[in-house]
Protein backbone atom coordinates (compact mmCIF):
# COMPACT_ATOMS: atom_id res chain seq x y z
CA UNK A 1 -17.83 -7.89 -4.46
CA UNK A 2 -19.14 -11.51 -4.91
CA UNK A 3 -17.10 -14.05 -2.70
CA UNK A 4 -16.44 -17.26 -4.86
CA UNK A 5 -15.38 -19.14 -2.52
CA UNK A 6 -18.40 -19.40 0.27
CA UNK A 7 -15.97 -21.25 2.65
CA UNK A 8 -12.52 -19.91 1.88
CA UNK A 9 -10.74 -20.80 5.20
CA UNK A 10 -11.69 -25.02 4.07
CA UNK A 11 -10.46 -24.03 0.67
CA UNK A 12 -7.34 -23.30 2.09
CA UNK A 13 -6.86 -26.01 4.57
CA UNK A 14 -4.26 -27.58 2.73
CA UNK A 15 -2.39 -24.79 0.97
CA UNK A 16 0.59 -24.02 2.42
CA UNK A 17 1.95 -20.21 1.46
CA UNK A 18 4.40 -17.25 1.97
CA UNK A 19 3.65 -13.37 2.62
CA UNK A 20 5.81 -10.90 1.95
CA UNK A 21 5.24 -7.43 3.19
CA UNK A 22 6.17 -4.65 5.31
CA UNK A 23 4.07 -1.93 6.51
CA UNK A 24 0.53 -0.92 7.12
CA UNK A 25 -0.92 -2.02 3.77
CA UNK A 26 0.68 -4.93 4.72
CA UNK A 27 -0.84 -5.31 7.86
CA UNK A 28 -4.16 -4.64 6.94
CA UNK A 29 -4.39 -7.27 3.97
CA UNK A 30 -2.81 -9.79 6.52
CA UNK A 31 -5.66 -8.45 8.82
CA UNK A 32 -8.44 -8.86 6.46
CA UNK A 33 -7.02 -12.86 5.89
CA UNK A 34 -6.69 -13.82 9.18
CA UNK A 35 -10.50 -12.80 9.48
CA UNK A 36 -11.34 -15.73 7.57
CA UNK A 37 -9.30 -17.96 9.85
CA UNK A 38 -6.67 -18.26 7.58
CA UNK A 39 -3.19 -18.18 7.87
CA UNK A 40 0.44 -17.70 6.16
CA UNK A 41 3.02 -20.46 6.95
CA UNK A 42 5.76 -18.10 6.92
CA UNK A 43 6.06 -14.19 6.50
CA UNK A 44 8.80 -12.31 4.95
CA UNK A 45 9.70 -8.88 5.18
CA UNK A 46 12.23 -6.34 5.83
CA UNK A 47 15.16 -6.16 8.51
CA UNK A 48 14.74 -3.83 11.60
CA UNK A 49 15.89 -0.33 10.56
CA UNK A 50 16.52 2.73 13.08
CA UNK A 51 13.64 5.34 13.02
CA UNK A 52 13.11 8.68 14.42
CA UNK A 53 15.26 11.32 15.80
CA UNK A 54 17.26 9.03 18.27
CA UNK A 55 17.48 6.55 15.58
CA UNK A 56 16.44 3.90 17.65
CA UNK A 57 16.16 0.30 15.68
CA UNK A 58 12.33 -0.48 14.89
CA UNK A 59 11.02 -3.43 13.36
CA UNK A 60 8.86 -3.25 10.25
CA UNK A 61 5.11 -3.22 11.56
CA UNK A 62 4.76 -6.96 9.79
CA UNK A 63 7.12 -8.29 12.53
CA UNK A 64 4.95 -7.28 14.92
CA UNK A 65 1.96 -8.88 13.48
CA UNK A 66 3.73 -11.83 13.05
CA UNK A 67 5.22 -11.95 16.61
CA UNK A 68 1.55 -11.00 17.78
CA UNK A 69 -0.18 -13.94 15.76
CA UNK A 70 2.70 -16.49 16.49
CA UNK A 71 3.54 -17.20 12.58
CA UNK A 72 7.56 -17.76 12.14
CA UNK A 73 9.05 -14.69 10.03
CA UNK A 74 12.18 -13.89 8.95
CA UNK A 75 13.66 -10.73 7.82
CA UNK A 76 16.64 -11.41 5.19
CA UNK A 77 18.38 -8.32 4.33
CA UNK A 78 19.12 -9.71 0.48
CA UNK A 79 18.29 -13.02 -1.48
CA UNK A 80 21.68 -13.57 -2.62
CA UNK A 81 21.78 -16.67 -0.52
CA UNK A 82 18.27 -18.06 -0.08
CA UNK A 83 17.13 -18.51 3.40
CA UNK A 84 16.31 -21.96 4.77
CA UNK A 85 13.26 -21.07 5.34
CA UNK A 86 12.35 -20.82 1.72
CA UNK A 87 13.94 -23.72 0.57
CA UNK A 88 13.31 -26.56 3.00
CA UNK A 89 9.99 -26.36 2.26
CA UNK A 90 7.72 -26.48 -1.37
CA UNK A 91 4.94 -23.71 -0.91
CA UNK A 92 2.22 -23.81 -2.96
CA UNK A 93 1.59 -20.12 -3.18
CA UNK A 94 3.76 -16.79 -2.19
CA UNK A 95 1.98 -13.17 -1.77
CA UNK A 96 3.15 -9.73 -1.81
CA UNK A 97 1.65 -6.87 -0.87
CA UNK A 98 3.82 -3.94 0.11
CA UNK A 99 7.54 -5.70 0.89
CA UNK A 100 9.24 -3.12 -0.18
CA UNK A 101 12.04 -4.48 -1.90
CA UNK A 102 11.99 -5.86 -5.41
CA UNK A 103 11.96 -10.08 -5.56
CA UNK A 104 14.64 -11.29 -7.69
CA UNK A 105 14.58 -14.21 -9.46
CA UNK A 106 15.65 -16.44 -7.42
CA UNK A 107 12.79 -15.98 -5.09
CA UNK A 108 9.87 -15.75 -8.33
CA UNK A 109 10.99 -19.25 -9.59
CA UNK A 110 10.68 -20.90 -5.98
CA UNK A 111 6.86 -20.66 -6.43
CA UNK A 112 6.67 -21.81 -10.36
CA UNK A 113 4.07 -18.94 -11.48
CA UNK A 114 2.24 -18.57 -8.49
CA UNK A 115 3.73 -15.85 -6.07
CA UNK A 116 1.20 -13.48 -6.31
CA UNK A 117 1.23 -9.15 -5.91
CA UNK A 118 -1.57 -7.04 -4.38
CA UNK A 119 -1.29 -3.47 -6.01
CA UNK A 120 -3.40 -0.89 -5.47
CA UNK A 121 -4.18 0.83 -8.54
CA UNK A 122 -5.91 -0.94 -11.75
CA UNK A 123 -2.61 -1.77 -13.86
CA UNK A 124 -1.24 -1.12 -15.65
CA UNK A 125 -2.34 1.96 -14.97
CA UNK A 126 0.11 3.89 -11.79
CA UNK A 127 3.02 1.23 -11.40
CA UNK A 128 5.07 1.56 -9.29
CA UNK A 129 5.54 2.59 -5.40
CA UNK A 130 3.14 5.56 -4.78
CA UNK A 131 -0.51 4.34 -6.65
CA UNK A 132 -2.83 5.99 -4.14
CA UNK A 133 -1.10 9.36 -3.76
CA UNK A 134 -0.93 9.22 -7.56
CA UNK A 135 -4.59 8.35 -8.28
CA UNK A 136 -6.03 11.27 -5.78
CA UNK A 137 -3.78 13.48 -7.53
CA UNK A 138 -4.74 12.48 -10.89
CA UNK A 139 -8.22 13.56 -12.77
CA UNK A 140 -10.00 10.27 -12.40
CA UNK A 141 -12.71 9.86 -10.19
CA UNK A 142 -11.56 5.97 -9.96
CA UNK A 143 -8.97 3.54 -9.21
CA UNK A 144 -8.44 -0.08 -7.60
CA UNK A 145 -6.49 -2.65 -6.79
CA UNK A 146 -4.81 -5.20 -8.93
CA UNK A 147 -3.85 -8.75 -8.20
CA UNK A 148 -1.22 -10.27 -10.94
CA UNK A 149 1.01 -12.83 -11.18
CA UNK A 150 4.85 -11.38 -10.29
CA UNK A 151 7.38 -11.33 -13.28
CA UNK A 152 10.96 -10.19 -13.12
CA UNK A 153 9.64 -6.61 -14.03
CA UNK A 154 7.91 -3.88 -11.89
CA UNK A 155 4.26 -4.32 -11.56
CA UNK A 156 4.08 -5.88 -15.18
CA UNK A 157 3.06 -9.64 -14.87
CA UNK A 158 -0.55 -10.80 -15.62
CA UNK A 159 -3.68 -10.04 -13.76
CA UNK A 160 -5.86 -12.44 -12.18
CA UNK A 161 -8.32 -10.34 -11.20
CA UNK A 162 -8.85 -6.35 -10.76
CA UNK A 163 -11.78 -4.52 -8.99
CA UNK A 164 -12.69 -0.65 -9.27
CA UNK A 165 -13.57 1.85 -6.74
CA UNK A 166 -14.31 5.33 -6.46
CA UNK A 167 -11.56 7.43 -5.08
CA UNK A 168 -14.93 10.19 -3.72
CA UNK A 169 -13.15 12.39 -1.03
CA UNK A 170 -10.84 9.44 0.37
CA UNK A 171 -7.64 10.55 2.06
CA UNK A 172 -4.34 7.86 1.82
CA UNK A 173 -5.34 6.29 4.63
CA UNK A 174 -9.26 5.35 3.92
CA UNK A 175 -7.75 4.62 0.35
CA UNK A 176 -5.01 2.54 1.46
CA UNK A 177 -7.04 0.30 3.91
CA UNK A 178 -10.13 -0.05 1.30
CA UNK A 179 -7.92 -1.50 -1.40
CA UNK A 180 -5.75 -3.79 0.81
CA UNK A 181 -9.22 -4.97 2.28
CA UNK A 182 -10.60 -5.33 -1.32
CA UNK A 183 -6.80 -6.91 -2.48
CA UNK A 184 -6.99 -9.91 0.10
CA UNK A 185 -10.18 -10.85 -0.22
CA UNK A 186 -9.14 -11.10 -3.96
CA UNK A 187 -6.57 -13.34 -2.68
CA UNK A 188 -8.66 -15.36 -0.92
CA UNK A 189 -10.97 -16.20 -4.23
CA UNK A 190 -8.73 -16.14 -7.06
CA UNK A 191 -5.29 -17.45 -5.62
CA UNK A 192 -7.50 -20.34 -4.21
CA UNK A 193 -8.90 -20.71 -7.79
CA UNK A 194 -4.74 -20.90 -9.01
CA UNK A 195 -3.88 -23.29 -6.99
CA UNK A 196 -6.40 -25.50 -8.18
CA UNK A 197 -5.83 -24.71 -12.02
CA UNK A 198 -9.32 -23.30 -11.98
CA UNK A 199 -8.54 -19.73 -13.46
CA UNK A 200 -6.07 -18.29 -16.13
CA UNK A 201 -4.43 -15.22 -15.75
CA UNK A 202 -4.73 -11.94 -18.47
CA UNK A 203 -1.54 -10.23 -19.76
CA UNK A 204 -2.10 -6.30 -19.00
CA UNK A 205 -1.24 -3.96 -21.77
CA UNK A 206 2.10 -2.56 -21.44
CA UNK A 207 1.08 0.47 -24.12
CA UNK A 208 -1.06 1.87 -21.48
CA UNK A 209 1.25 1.65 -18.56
CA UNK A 210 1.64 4.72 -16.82
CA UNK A 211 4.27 5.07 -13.88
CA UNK A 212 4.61 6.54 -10.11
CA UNK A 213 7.43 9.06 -9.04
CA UNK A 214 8.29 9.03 -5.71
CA UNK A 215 7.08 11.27 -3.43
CA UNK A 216 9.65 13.64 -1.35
CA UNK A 217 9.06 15.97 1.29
CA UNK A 218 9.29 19.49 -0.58
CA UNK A 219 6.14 17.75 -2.59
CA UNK A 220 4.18 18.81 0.47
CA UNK A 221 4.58 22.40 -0.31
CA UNK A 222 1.50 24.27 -1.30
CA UNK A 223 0.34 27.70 -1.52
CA UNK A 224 -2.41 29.62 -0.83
CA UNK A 225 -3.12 30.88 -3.70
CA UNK A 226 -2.80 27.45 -5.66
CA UNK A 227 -6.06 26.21 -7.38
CA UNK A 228 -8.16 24.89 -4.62
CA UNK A 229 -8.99 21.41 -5.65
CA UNK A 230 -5.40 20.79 -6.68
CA UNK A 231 -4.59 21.83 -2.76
CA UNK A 232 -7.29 19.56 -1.06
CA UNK A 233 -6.32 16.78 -3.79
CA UNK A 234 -2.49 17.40 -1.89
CA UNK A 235 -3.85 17.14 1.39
CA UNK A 236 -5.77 13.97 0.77
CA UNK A 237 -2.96 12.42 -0.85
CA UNK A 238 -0.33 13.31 1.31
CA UNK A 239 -2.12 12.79 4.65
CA UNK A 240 0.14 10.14 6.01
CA UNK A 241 3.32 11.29 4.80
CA UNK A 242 4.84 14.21 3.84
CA UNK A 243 1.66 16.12 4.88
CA UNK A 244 1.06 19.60 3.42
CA UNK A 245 2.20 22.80 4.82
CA UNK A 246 3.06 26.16 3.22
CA UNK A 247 5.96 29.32 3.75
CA UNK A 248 4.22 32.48 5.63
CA UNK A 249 5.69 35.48 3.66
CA UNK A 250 8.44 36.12 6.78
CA UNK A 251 9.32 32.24 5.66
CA UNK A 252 7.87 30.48 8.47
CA UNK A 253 6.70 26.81 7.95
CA UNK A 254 2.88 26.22 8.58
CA UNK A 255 1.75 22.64 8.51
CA UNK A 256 -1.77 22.01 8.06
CA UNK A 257 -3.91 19.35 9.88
CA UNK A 258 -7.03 19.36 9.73
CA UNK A 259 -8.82 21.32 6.10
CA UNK A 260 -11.90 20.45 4.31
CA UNK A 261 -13.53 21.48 0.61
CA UNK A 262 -16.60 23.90 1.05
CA UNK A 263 -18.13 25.10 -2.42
CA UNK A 264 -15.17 24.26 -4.11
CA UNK A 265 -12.66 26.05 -1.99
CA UNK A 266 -9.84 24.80 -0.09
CA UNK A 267 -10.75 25.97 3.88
CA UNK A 268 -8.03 25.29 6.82
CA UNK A 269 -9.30 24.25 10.39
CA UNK A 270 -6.02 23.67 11.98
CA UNK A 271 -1.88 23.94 11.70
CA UNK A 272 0.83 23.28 13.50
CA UNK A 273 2.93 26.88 13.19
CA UNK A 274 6.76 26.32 13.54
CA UNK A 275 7.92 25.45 17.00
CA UNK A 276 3.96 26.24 18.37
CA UNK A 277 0.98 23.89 19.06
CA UNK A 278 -1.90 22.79 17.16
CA UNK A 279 -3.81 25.65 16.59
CA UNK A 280 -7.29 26.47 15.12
CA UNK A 281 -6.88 28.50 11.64
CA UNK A 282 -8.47 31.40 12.65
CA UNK A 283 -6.24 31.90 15.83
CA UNK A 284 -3.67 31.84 13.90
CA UNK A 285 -4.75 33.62 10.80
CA UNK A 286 -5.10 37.26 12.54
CA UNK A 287 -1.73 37.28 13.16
CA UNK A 288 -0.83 36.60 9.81
């Protein structure tokens, strides 16, 4: 991708902005900023929640990376009441990229136009909160990530710029952390190029707009005899969460960890059999 701006961190010397985010997609675009030494004044994102089996309270991994890189966050639970923090101070630009929560109003008119989204999928194509399970799944060989100015509707405000990549044999994860790579250094050119009234934005076509379901944990659910590239397609997309596992015919559950594609067949290296270890397929499949 061509980098417009050959010395982005000057460029934003003097731009004072607001990210919102959440989780690892978050991280990752924040990651890929703060390589070209630059920084958000304040972050956003969600409150501490409890996690896990003892439903201990964990903070959103953007906490972390805020507490880690010293940059004040806050973590409001609704906008009803907008925080200080928001309102003390005119920013010139706001991004999103993963919060989690939709922005109201309220929060969209603080930045007059210019609180930008990074979503991964070229809109309006896949809006909504699962684009990269729903593009592996899908029969294109290509998606990409989107950056658009944020209107009061889901993933529908206009696009400042949009760049294409091949989806190959990714998994979530190498998906995930390509496009929020690709999606900040988009930031880095074009929101620059907004804040100086440089660049005009391009309404998306809302005839074409296609939409996400969300993904529960019976989605993981395969079986064996299921068309092979629609299983590897399910293991790709659900690598990070729910994973993929299938029902042995005495109705055991058999996750599945490690599989690859070989001549256009779905092969299995390694599961997790109910209440056992990690095991290697064929171990496990003479017992079947």
């Amino acid at each position: 991708m061509e980098n417009l701006n050959h010395n982005p961190g000057k460029n934003f010397t003097n731009i004072s902005w607001v990210f919102f985010g959440s989780d690892n997609f978050s991280t990752k675009v924040l990651d890929t900023i703060i390589g070209f030494n630059i920084k958000p004044n304040l972050i956003v994102t969600t409150p501490d929640r409890p996690q896990g089996r003892k439903l201990l309270l964990t903070p959103p991994r953007v906490k972390i990376w805020a507490e880690e890189n010293n940059i004040p966050v806050i973590q409001p639970e609704n906008f009803t009441d907008l925080p200080a923090e928001l309102t003390n101070y005119k920013f010139d630009l706001g991004l999103v990229a993963s919060y989690g929560k939709i922005l109201p109003q309220n929060v969209l008119d603080l930045f007059g136009g210019k609180l930008l989204n990074i979503h991964p999928s070229l809109l309006p194509k896949f809006r909504g909160a699962t684009p990269l399970e729903s593009a592996i799944l899908s029969e294109s060989d290509t998606t990409g990530v989107s950056l658009m100015i944020m209107d009061a509707l889901m993933d529908h405000g206009p696009i400042l710029a949009q760049k294409e990549t091949a989806i190959d044999d990714k998994d979530y994860l190498n998906l995930r952390d390509e496009l929020a790579e690709t999606g900040a250094e988009l930031f880095i050119d074009y929101g620059y190029l907004l804040h100086a009234g440089q660049i005009e934005s391009k309404n998306q076509n809302h005839d074409l707009a296609t939409y996400t379901k969300k993904i529960n944990k019976s989605d993981g659910e395969i079986k064996l005899t299921d068309d092979p590239i629609l299983n590897w397609k399910k293991y790709r997309a659900f690598s990070d969460w729910p994973g993929i596992f299938f029902f042995t015919p005495d109705n055991k559950r058999i996750k599945i960890t490690q599989a690859h594609l070989e001549n256009n067949q779905f092969v299995i290296d390694k599961v997790i059999p109910e209440g056992k270890k990690e095991m290697v397929w064929e171990s496990f499949n003479k017992n079947l």
